[in-house]
C-alpha atoms as a PDB file:
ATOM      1  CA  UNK A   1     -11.115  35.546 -42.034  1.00  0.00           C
ATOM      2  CA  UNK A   2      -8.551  34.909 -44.703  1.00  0.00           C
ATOM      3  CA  UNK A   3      -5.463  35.843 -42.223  1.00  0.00           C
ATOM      4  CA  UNK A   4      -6.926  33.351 -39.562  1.00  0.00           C
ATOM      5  CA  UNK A   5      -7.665  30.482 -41.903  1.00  0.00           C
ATOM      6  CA  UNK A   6      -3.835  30.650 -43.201  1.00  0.00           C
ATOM      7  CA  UNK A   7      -3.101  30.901 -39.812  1.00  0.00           C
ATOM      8  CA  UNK A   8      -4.939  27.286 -39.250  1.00  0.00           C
ATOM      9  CA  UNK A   9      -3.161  25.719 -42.498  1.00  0.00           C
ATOM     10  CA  UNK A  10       0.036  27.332 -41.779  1.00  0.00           C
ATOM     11  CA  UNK A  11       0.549  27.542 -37.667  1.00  0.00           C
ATOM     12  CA  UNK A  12      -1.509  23.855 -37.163  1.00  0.00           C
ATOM     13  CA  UNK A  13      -1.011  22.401 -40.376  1.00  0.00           C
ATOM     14  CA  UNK A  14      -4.866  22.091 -40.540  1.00  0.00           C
ATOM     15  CA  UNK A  15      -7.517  22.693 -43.638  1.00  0.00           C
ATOM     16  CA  UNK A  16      -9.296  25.047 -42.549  1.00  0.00           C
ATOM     17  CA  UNK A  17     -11.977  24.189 -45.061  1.00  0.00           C
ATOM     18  CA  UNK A  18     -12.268  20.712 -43.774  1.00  0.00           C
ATOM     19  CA  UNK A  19     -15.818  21.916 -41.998  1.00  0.00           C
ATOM     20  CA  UNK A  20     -14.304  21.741 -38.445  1.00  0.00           C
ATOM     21  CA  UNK A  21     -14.648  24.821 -36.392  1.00  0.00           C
ATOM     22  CA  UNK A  22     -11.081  26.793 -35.114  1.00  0.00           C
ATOM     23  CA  UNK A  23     -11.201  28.817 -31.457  1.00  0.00           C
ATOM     24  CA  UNK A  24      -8.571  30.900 -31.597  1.00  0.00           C
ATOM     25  CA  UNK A  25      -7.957  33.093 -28.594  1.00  0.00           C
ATOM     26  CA  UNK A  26      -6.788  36.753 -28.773  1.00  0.00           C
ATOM     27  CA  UNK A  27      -3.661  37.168 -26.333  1.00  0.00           C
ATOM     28  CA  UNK A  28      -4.875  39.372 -23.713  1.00  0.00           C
ATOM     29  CA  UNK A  29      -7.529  36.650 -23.632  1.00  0.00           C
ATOM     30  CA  UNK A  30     -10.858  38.617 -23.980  1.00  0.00           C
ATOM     31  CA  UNK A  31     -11.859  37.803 -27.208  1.00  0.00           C
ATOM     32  CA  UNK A  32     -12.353  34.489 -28.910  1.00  0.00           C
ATOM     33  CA  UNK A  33     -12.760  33.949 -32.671  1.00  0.00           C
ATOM     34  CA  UNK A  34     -14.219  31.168 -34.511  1.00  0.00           C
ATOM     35  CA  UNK A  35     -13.951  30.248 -37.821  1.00  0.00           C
ATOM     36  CA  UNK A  36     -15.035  27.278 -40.318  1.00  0.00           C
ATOM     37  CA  UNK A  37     -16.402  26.510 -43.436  1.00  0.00           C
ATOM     38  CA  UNK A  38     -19.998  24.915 -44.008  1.00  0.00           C
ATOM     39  CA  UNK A  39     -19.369  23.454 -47.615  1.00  0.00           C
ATOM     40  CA  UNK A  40     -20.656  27.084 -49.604  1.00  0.00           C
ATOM     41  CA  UNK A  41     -18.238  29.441 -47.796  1.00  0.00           C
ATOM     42  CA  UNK A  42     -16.000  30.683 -44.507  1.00  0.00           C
ATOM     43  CA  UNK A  43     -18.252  31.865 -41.726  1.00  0.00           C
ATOM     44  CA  UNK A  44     -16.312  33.974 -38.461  1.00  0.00           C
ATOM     45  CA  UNK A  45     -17.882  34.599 -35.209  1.00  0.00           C
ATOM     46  CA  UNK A  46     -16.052  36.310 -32.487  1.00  0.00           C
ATOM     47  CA  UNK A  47     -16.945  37.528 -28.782  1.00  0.00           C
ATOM     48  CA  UNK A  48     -15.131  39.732 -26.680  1.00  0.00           C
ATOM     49  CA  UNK A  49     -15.759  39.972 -22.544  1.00  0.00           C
ATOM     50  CA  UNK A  50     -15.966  43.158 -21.295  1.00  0.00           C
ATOM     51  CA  UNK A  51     -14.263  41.797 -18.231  1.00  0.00           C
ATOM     52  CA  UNK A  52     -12.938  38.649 -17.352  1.00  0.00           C
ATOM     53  CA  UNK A  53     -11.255  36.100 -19.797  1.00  0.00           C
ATOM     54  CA  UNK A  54     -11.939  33.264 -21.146  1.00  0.00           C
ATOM     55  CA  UNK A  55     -10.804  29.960 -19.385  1.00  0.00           C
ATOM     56  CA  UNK A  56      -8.069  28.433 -21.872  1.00  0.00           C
ATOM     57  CA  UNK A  57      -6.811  24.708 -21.630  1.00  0.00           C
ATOM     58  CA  UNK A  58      -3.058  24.658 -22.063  1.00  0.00           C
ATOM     59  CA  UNK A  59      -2.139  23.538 -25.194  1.00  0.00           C
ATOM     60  CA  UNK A  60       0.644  20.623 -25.342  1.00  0.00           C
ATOM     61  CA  UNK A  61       1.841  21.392 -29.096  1.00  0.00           C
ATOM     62  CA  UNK A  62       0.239  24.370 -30.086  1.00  0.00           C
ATOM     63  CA  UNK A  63      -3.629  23.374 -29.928  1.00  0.00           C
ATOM     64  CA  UNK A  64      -6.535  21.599 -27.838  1.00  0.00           C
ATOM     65  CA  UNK A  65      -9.349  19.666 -29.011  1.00  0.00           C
ATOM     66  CA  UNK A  66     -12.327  20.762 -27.188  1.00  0.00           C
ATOM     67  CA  UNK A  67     -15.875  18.734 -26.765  1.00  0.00           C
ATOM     68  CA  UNK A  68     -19.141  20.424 -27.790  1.00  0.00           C
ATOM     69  CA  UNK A  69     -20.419  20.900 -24.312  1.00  0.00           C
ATOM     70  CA  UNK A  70     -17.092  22.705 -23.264  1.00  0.00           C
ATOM     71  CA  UNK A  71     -17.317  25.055 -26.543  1.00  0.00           C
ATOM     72  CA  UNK A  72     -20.959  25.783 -25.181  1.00  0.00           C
ATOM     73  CA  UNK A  73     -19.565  26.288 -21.374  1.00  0.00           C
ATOM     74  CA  UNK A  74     -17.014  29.190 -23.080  1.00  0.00           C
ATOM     75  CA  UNK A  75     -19.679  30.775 -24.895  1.00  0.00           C
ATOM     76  CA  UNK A  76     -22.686  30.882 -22.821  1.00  0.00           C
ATOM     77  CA  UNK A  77     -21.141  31.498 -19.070  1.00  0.00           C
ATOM     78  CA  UNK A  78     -18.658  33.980 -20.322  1.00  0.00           C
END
């Protein structure tokens, strides 16, 4: 968790301890991990598809903003 939350503050220039939740995408595309921080510590939750990948916006300067309902989409229908 530590590696991807520098990752955030380094690679996006984020705080990753702002409470916001991170997607970040493995490269062969399988696996998703998400990470935030709920005010009392750093919680991760990753998935990885057996087949398939996940469906990826294309990011126009490194990152995407996502809605709630499309977070759900990738999670659920994966």
């Amino acid at each position: 968790m530590q590696g991807l939350a520098l990752q955030v503050q380094e690679k996006l220039g984020r705080d990753p301890h702002a409470g916001y939740l991170y997607v970040i995408r493995g490269r062969s595309g399988n696996l998703i991990k998400i990470i935030w921080h709920d005010g009392l510590g750093m919680s991760l939750y990753a998935k990885r598809l057996e087949t398939g990948r996940f469906l990826w916006p294309s990011p126009a300067d490194g990152s995407v903003s996502i809605s709630p309902a499309q977070l759900t989409y990738m999670l659920v229908s994966a």
